[in-house]
C-alpha atoms as a PDB file:
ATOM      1  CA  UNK A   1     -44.959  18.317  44.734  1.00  0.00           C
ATOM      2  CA  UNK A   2     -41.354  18.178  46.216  1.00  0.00           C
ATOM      3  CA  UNK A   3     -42.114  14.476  47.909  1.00  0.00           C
ATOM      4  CA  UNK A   4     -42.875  13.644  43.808  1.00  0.00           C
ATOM      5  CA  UNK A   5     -40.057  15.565  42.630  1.00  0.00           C
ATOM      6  CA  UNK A   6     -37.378  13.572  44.994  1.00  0.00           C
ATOM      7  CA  UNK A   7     -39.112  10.436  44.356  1.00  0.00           C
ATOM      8  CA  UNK A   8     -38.037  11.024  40.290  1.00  0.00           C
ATOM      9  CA  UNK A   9     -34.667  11.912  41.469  1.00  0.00           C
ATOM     10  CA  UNK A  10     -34.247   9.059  43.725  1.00  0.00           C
ATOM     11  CA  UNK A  11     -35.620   7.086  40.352  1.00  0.00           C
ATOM     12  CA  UNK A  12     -33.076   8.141  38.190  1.00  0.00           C
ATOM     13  CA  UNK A  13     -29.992   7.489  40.491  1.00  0.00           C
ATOM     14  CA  UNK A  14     -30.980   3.979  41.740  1.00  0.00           C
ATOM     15  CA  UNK A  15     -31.488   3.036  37.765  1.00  0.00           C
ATOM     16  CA  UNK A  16     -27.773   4.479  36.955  1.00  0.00           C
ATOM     17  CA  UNK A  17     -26.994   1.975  40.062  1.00  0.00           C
ATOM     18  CA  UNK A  18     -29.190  -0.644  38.634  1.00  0.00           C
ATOM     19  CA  UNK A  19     -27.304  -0.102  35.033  1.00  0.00           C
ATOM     20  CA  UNK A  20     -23.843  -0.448  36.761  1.00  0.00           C
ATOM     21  CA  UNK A  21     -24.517  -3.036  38.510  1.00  0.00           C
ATOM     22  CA  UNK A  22     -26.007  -5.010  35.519  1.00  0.00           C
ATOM     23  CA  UNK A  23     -22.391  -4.079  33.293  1.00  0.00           C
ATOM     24  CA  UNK A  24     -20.468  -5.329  35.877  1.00  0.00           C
ATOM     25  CA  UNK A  25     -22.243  -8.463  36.099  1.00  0.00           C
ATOM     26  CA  UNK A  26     -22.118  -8.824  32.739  1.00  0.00           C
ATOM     27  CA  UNK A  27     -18.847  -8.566  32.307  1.00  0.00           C
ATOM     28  CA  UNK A  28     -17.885 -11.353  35.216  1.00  0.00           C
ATOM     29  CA  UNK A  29     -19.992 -13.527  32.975  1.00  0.00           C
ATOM     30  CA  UNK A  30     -18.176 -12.601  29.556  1.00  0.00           C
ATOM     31  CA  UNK A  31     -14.576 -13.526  31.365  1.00  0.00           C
ATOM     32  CA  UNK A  32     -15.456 -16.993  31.623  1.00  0.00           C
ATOM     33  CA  UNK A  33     -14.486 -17.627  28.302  1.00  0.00           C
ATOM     34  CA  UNK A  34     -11.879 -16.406  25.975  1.00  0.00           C
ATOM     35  CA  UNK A  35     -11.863 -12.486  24.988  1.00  0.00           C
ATOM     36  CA  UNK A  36     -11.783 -10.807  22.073  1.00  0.00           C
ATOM     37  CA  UNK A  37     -12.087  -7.480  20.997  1.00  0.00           C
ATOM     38  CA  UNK A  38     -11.945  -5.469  17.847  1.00  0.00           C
ATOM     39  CA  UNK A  39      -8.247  -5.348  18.123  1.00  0.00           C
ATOM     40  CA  UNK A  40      -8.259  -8.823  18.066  1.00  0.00           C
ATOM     41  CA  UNK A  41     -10.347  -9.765  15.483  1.00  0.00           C
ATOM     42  CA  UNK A  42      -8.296  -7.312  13.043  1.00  0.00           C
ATOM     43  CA  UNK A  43      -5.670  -8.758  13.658  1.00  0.00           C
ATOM     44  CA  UNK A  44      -6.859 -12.130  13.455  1.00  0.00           C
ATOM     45  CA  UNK A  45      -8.309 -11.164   9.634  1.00  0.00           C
ATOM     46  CA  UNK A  46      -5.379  -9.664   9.060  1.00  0.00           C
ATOM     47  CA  UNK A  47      -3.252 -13.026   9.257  1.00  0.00           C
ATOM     48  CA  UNK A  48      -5.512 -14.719   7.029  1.00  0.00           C
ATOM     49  CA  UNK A  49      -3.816 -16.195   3.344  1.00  0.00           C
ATOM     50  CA  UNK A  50      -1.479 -14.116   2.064  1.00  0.00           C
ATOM     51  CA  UNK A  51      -2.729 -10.396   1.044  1.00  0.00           C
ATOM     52  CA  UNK A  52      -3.001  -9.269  -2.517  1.00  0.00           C
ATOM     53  CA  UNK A  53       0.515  -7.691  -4.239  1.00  0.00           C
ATOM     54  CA  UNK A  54       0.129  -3.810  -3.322  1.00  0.00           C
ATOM     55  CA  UNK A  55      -2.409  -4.538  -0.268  1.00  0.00           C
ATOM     56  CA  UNK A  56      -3.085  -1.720   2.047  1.00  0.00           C
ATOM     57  CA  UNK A  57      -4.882  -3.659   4.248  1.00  0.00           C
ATOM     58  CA  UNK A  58      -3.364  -3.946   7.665  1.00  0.00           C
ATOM     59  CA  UNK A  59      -3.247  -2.004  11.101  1.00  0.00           C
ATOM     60  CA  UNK A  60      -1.822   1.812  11.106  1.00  0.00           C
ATOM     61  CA  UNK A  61      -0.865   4.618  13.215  1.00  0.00           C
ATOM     62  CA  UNK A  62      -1.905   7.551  12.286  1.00  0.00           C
ATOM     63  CA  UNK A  63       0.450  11.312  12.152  1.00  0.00           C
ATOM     64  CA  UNK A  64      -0.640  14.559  10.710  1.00  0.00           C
ATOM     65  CA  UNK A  65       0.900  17.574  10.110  1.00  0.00           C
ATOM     66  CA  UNK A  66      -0.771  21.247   8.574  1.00  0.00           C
ATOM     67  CA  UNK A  67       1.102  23.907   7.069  1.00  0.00           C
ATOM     68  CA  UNK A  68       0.042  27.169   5.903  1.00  0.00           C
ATOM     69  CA  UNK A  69       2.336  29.132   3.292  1.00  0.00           C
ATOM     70  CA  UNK A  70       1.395  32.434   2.192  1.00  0.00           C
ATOM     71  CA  UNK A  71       3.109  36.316   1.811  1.00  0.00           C
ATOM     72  CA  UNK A  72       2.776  38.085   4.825  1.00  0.00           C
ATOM     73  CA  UNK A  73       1.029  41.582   4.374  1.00  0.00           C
ATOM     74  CA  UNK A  74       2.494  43.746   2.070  1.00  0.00           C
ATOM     75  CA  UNK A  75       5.754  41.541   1.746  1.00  0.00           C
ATOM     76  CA  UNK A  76       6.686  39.607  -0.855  1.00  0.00           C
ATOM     77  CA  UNK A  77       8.366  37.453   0.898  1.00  0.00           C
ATOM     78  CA  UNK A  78       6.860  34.163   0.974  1.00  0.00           C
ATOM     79  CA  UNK A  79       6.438  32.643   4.545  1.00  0.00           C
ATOM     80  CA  UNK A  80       5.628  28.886   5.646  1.00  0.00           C
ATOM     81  CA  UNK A  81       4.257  28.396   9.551  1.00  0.00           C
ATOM     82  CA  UNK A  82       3.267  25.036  10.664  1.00  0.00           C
ATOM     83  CA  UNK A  83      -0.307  25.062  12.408  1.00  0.00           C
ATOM     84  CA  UNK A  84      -0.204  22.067  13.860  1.00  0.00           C
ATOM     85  CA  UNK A  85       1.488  18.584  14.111  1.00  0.00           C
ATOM     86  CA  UNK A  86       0.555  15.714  15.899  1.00  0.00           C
ATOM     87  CA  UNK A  87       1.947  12.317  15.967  1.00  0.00           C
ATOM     88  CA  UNK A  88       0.770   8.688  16.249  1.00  0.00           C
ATOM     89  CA  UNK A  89      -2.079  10.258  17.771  1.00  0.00           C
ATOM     90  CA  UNK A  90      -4.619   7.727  16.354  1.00  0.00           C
ATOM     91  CA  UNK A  91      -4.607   3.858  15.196  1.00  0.00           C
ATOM     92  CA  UNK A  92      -6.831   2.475  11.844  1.00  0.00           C
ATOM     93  CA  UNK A  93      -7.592  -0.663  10.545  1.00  0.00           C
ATOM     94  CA  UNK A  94      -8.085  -0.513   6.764  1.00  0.00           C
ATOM     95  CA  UNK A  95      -9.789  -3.631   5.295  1.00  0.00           C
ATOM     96  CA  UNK A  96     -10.274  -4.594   1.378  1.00  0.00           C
ATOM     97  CA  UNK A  97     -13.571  -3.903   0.362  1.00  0.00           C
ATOM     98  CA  UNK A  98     -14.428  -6.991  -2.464  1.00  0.00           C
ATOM     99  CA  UNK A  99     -18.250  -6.022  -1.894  1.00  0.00           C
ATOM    100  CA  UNK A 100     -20.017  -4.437  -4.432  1.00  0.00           C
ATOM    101  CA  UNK A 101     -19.220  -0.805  -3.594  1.00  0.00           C
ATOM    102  CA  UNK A 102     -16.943   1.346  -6.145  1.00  0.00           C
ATOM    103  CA  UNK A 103     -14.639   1.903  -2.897  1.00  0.00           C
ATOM    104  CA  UNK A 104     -11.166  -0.854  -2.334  1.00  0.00           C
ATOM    105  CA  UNK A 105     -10.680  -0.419   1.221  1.00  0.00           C
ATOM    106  CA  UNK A 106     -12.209   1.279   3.733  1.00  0.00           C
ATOM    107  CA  UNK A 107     -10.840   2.891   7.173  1.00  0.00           C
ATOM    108  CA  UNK A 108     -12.100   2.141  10.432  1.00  0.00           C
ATOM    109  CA  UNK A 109     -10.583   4.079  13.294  1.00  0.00           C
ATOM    110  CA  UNK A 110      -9.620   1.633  16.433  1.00  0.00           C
ATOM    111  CA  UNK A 111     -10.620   2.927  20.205  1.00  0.00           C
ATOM    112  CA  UNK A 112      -9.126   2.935  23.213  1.00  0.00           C
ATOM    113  CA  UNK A 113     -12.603   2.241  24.598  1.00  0.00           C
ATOM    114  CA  UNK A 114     -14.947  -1.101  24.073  1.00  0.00           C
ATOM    115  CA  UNK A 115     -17.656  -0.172  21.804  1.00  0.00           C
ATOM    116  CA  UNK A 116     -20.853  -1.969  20.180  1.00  0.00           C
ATOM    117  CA  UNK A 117     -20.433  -1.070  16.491  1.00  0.00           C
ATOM    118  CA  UNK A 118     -17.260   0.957  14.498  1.00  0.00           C
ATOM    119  CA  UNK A 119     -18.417   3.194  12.107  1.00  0.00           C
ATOM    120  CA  UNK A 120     -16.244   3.601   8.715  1.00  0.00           C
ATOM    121  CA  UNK A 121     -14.541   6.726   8.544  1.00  0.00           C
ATOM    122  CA  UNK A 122     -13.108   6.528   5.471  1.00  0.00           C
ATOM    123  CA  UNK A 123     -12.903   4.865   2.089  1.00  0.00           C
ATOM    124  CA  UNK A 124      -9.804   4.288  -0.655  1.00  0.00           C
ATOM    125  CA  UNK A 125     -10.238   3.767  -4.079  1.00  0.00           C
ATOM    126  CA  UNK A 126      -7.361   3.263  -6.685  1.00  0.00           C
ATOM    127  CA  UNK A 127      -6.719   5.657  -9.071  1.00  0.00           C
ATOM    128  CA  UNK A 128      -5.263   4.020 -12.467  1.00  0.00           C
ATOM    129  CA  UNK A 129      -1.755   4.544 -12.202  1.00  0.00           C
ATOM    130  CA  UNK A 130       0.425   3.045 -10.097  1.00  0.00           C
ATOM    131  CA  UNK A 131       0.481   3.403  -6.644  1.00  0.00           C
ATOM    132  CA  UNK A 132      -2.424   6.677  -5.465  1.00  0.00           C
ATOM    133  CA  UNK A 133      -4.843   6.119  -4.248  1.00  0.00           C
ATOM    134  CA  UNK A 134      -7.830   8.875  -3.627  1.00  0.00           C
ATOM    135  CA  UNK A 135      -9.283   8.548  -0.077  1.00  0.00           C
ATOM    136  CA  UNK A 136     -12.268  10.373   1.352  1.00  0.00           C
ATOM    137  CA  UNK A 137     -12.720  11.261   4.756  1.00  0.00           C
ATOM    138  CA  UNK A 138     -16.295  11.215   6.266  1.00  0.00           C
ATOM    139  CA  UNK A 139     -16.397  13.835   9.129  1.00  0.00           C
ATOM    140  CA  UNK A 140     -19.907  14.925  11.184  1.00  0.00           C
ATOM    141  CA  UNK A 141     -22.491  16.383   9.137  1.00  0.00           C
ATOM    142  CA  UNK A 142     -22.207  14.747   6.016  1.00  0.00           C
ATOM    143  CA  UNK A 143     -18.857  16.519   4.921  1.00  0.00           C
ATOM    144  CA  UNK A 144     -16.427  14.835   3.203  1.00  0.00           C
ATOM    145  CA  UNK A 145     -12.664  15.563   2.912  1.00  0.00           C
ATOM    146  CA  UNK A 146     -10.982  14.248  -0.303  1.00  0.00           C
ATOM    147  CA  UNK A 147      -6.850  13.194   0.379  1.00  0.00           C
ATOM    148  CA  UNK A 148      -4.123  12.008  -2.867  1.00  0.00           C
ATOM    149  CA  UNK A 149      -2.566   8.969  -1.008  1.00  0.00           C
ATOM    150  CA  UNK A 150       0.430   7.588  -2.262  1.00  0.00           C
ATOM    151  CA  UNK A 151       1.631   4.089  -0.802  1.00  0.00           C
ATOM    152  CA  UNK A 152       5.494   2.949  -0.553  1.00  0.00           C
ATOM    153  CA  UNK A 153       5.591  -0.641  -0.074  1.00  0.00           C
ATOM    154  CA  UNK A 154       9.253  -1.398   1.123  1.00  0.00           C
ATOM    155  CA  UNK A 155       8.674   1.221   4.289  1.00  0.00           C
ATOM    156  CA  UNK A 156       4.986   0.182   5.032  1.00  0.00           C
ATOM    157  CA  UNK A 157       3.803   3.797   4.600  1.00  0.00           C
ATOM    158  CA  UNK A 158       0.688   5.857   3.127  1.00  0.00           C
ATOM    159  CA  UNK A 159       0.992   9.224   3.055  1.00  0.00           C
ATOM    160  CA  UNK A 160      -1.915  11.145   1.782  1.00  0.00           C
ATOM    161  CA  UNK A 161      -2.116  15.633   0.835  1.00  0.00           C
ATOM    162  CA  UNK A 162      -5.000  17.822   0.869  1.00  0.00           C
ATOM    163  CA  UNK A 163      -4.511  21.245   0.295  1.00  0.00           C
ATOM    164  CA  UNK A 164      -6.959  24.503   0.506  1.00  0.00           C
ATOM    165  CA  UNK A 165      -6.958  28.031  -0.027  1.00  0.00           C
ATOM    166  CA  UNK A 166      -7.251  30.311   2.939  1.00  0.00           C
ATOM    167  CA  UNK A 167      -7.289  34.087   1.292  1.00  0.00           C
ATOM    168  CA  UNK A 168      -3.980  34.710   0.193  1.00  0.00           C
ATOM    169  CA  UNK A 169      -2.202  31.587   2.014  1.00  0.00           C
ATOM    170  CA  UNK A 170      -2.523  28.035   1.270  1.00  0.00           C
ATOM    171  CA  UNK A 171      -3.039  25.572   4.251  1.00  0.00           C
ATOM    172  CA  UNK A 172      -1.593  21.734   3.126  1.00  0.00           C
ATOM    173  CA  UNK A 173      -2.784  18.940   5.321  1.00  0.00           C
ATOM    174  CA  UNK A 174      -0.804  15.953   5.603  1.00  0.00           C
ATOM    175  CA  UNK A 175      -1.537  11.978   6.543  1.00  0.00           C
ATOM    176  CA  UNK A 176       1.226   9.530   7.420  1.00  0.00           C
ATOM    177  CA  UNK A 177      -0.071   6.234   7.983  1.00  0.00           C
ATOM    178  CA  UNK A 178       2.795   4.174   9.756  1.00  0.00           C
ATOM    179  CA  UNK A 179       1.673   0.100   9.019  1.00  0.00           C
ATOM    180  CA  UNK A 180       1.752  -1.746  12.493  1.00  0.00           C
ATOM    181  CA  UNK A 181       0.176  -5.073  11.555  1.00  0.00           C
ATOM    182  CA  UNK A 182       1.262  -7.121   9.928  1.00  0.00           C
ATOM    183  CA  UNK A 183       4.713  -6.736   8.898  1.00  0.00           C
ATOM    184  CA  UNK A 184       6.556  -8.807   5.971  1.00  0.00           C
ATOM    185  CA  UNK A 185       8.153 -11.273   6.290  1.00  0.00           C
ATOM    186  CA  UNK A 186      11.733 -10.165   6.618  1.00  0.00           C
ATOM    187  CA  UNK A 187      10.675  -7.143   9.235  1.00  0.00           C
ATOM    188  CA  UNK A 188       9.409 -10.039  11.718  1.00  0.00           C
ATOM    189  CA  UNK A 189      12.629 -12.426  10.907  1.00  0.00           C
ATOM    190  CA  UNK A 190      14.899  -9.755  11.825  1.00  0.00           C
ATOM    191  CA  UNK A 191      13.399  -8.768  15.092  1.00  0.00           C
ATOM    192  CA  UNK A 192      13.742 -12.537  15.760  1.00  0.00           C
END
């Protein structure tokens, strides 16, 4: 019984070997030829013909920051804490959507790690005036967080609210989206 239960063992380890082996020898293969990755290829879409007037679409870092106001107990004194803040702690690409879904664009959140597939995380969708957009964010188990986005064009910048009641406080969660790529025009003259 224990000669069968080292032979599984020794199993298992030489094919997590085997599997190694196999990635890196993969990889020599793939660096015969050009590269690229996901960050590439977004960026390579992204300097296609010129983007629609009010286009989203482009490369972002991503900032947020929660707040929770609320009267401490028995004060009336209103109080405002900040929970937590965290900056450019994140990068997404958000792409026009001109399927046939009711969404515009939709978010997909960029890696520091090589993966197969990148899942969408997130969708916009214009609301009729102006310049807000509603965007829903998909988290684990089906749940979905709803955001009011507005976008200002001359800065490159979404920045989206959610708020929520927490008993007798109010938490308000905020998105700034920072656009990396690409920049207009006149932003990449000047660094010239």
């Amino acid at each position: 019984m224990r000669i069968a239960y080292l032979l599984i063992l020794s199993l298992l380890m030489s094919s997590c070997s085997f599997d190694k082996i196999y990635q890196t020898k993969q990889s020599k293969k793939k660096a015969e030829f050009d590269q690229f990755d996901f960050d590439d290829l977004a960026k390579l879409y992204m300097r296609k013909s010129a983007p629609t007037d009010h286009s989203i679409e482009g490369i972002y870092s991503v900032s947020h920051l929660i707040v929770k106001r609320g009267k401490g107990f028995l004060s009336s004194v209103e109080k405002e804490k900040v929970i937590d803040r965290k900056e450019n702690y994140g990068t997404v690409v958000i792409f026009s959507d001109n399927g046939k879904s009711a969404r515009d664009y939709f978010e997909v959140p960029l890696s520091t790690n090589r993966q197969l597939s990148y899942s969408i995380r997130g969708e916009f969708s214009r609301a009729s005036e102006g310049n807000i957009l509603i965007y829903k964010h998909f988290e684990p188990r089906k749940k979905v967080l709803t955001y009011t986005f507005t976008y200002d064009e001359s800065k490159d910048l979404l920045e989206g609210v959610r708020t929520e009641n927490d008993g007798n406080s109010v938490v308000t969660y905020t998105l700034t989206y920072i656009k990396l790529f690409p920049k207009p025009e006149s932003a990449v003259q000047a660094e010239k």
